[in-house]
N, C-alpha and C. Protein backbone atom coordinates (compact mmCIF):
# COMPACT_ATOMS: atom_id res chain seq x y z
N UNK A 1 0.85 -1.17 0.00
CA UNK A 1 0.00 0.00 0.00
C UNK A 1 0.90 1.24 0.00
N UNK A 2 1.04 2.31 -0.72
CA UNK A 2 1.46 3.29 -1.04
C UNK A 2 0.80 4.81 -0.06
N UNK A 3 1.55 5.50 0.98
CA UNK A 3 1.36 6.37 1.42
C UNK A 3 0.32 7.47 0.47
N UNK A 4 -0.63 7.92 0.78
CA UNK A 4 -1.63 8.42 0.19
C UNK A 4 -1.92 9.93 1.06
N UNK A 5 -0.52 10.65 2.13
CA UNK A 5 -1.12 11.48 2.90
C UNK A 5 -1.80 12.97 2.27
N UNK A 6 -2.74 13.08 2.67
CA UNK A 6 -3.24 14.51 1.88
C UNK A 6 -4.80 14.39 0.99
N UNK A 7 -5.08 12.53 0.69
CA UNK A 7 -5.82 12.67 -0.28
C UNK A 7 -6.50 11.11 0.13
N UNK A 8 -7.28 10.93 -0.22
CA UNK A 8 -8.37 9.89 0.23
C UNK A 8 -7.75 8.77 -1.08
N UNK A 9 -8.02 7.25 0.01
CA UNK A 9 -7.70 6.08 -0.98
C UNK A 9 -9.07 5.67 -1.84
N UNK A 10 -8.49 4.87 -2.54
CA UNK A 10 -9.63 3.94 -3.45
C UNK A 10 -8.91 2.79 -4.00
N UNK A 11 -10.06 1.79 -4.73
CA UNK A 11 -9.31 0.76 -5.01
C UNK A 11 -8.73 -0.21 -4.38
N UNK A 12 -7.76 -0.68 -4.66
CA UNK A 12 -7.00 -1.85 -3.80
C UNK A 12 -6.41 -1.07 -2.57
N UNK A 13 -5.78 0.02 -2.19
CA UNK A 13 -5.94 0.88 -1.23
C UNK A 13 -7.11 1.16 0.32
N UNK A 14 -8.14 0.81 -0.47
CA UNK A 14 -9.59 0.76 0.23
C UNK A 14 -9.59 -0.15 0.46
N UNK A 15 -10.14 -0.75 1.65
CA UNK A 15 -10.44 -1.96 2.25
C UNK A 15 -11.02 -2.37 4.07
N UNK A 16 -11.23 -3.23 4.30
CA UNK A 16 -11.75 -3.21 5.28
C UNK A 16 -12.90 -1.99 5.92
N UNK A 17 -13.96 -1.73 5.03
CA UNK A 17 -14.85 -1.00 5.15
C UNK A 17 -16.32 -1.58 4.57
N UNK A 18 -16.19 -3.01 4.15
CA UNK A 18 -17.70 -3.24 3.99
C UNK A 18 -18.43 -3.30 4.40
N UNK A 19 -18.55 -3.42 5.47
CA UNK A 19 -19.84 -3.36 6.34
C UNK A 19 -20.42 -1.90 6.61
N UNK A 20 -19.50 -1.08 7.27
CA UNK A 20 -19.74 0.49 7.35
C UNK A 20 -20.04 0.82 5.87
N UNK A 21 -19.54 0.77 4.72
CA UNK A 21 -20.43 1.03 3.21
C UNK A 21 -21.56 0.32 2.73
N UNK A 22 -22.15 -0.91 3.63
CA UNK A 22 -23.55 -1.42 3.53
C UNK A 22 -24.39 -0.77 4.44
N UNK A 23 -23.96 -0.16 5.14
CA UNK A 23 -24.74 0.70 6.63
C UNK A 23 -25.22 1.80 5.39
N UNK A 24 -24.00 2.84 5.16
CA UNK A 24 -24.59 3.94 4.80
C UNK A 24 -24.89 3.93 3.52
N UNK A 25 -24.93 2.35 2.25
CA UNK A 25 -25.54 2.47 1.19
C UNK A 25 -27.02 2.30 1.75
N UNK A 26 -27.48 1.36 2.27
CA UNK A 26 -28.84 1.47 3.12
C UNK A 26 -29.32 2.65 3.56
N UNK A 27 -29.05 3.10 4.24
CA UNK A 27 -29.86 4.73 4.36
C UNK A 27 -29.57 5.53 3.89
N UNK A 28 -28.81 5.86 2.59
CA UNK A 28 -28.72 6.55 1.06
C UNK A 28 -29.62 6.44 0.70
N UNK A 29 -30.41 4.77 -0.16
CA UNK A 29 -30.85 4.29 -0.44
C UNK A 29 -32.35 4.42 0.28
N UNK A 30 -32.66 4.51 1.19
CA UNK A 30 -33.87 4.29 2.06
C UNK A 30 -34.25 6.16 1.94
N UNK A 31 -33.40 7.30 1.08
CA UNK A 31 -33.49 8.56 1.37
C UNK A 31 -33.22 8.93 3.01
N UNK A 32 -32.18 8.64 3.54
CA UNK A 32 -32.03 8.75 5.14
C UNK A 32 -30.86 9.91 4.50
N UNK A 33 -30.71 11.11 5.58
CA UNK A 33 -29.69 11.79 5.41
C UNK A 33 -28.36 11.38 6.67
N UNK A 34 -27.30 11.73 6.16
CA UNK A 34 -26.58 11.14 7.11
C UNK A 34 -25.32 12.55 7.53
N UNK A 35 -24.97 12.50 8.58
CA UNK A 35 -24.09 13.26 8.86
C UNK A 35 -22.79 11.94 9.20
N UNK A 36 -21.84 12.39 8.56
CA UNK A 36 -20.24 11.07 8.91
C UNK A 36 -19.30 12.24 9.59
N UNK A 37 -19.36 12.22 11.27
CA UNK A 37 -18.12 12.31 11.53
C UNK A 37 -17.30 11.75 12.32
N UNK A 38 -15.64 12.11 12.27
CA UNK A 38 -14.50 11.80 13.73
C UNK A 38 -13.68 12.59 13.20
N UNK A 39 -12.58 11.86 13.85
CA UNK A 39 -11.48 12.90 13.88
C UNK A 39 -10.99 12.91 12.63
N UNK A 40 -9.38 13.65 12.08
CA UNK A 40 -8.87 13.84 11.09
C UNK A 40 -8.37 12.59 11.07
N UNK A 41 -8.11 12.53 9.47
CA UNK A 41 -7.33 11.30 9.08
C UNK A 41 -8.09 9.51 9.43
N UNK A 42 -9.34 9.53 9.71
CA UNK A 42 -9.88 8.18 10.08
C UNK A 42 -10.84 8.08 8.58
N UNK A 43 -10.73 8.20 7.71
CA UNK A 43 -11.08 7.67 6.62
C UNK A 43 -12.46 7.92 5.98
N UNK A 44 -12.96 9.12 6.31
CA UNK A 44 -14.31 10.22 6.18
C UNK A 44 -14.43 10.31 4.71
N UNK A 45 -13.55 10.72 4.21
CA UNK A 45 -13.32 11.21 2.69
C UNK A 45 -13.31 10.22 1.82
N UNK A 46 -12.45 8.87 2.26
CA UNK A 46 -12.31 7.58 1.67
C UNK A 46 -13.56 7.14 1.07
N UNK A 47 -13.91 7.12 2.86
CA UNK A 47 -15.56 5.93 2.64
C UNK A 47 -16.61 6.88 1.87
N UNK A 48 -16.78 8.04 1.78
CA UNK A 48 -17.38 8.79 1.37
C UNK A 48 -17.51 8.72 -0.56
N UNK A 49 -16.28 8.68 -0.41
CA UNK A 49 -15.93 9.21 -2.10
C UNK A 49 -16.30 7.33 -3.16
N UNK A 50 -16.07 6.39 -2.00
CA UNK A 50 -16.45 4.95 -2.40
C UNK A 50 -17.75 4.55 -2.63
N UNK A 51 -18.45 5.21 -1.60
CA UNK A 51 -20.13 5.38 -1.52
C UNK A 51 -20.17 5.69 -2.79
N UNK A 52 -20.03 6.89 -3.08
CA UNK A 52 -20.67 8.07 -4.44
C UNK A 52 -19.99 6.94 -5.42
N UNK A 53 -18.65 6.19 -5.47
CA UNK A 53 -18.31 6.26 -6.58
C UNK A 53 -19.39 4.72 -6.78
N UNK A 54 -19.90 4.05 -6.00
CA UNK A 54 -21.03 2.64 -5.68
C UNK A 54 -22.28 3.49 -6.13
N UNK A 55 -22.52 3.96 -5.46
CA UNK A 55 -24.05 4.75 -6.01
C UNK A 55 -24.32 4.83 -7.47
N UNK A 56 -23.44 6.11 -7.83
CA UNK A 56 -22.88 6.26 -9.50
C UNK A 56 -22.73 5.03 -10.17
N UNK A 57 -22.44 3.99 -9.66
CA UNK A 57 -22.96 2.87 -11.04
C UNK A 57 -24.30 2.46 -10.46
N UNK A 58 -25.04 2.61 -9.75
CA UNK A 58 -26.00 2.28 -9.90
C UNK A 58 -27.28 3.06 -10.17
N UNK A 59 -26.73 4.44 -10.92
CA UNK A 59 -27.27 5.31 -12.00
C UNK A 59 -27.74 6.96 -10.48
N UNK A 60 -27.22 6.62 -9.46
CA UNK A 60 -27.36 7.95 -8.65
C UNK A 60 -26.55 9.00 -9.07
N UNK A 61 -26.81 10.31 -8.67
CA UNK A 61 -25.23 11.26 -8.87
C UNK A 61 -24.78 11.42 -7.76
N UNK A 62 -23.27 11.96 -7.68
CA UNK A 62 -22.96 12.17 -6.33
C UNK A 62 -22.31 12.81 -6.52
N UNK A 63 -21.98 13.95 -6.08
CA UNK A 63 -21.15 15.44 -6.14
C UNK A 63 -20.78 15.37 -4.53
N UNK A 64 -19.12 15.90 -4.93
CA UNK A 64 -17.84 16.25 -4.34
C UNK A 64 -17.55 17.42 -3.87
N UNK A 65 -17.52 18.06 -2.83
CA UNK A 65 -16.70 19.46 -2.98
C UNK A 65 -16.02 19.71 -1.93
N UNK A 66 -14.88 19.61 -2.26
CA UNK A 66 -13.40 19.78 -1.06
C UNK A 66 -13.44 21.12 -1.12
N UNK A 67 -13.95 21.55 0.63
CA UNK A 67 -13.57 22.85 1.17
C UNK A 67 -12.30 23.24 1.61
N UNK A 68 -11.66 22.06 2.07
CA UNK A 68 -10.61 22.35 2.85
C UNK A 68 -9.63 23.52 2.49
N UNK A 69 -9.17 24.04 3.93
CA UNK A 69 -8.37 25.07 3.19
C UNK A 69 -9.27 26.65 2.61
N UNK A 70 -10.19 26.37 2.82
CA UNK A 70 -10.80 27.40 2.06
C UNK A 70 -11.11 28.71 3.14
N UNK A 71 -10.85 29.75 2.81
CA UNK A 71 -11.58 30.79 3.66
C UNK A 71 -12.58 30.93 3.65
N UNK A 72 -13.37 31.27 5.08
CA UNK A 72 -14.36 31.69 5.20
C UNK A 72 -14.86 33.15 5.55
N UNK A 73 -15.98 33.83 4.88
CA UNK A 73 -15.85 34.89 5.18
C UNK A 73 -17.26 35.06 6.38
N UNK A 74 -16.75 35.53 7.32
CA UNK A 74 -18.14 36.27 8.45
C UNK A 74 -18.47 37.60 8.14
N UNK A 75 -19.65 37.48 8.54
CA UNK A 75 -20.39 38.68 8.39
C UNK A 75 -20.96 38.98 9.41
């Protein structure tokens, strides 16, 4: 497995997450909204981006948008 720091795995990289990606294809699927969090670096983005990319063949869309880093402005 190849160091991946900075950017979410996939593929042969990904693993040991099927069960937690049958949880939240099920209440995708059922229209359940879900909030996914913990801490940094526990695999949020991974399982996330695996979902959408599972969904997407099974004709859903799933849109991406990396904030990180981004300013915010208050008002």
């Amino acid at each position: 497995m190849r160091s991946s720091l900075g950017r979410w795995v996939s593929g042969k990289d990904f693993f040991d997450r099927k069960a937690e990606l049958k949880i939240l294809k099920r209440h995708i699927e059922n229209h359940n909204h879900i909030l996914l969090t913990g801490q940094r670096r526990m695999g949020k983005t991974s399982i996330t981006q695996e979902l959408g990319q599972q969904l997407q063949a099974k004709g859903w869309t799933y849109l991406f948008c990396d904030v990180e880093g981004r300013k915010v402005q208050r008002m």
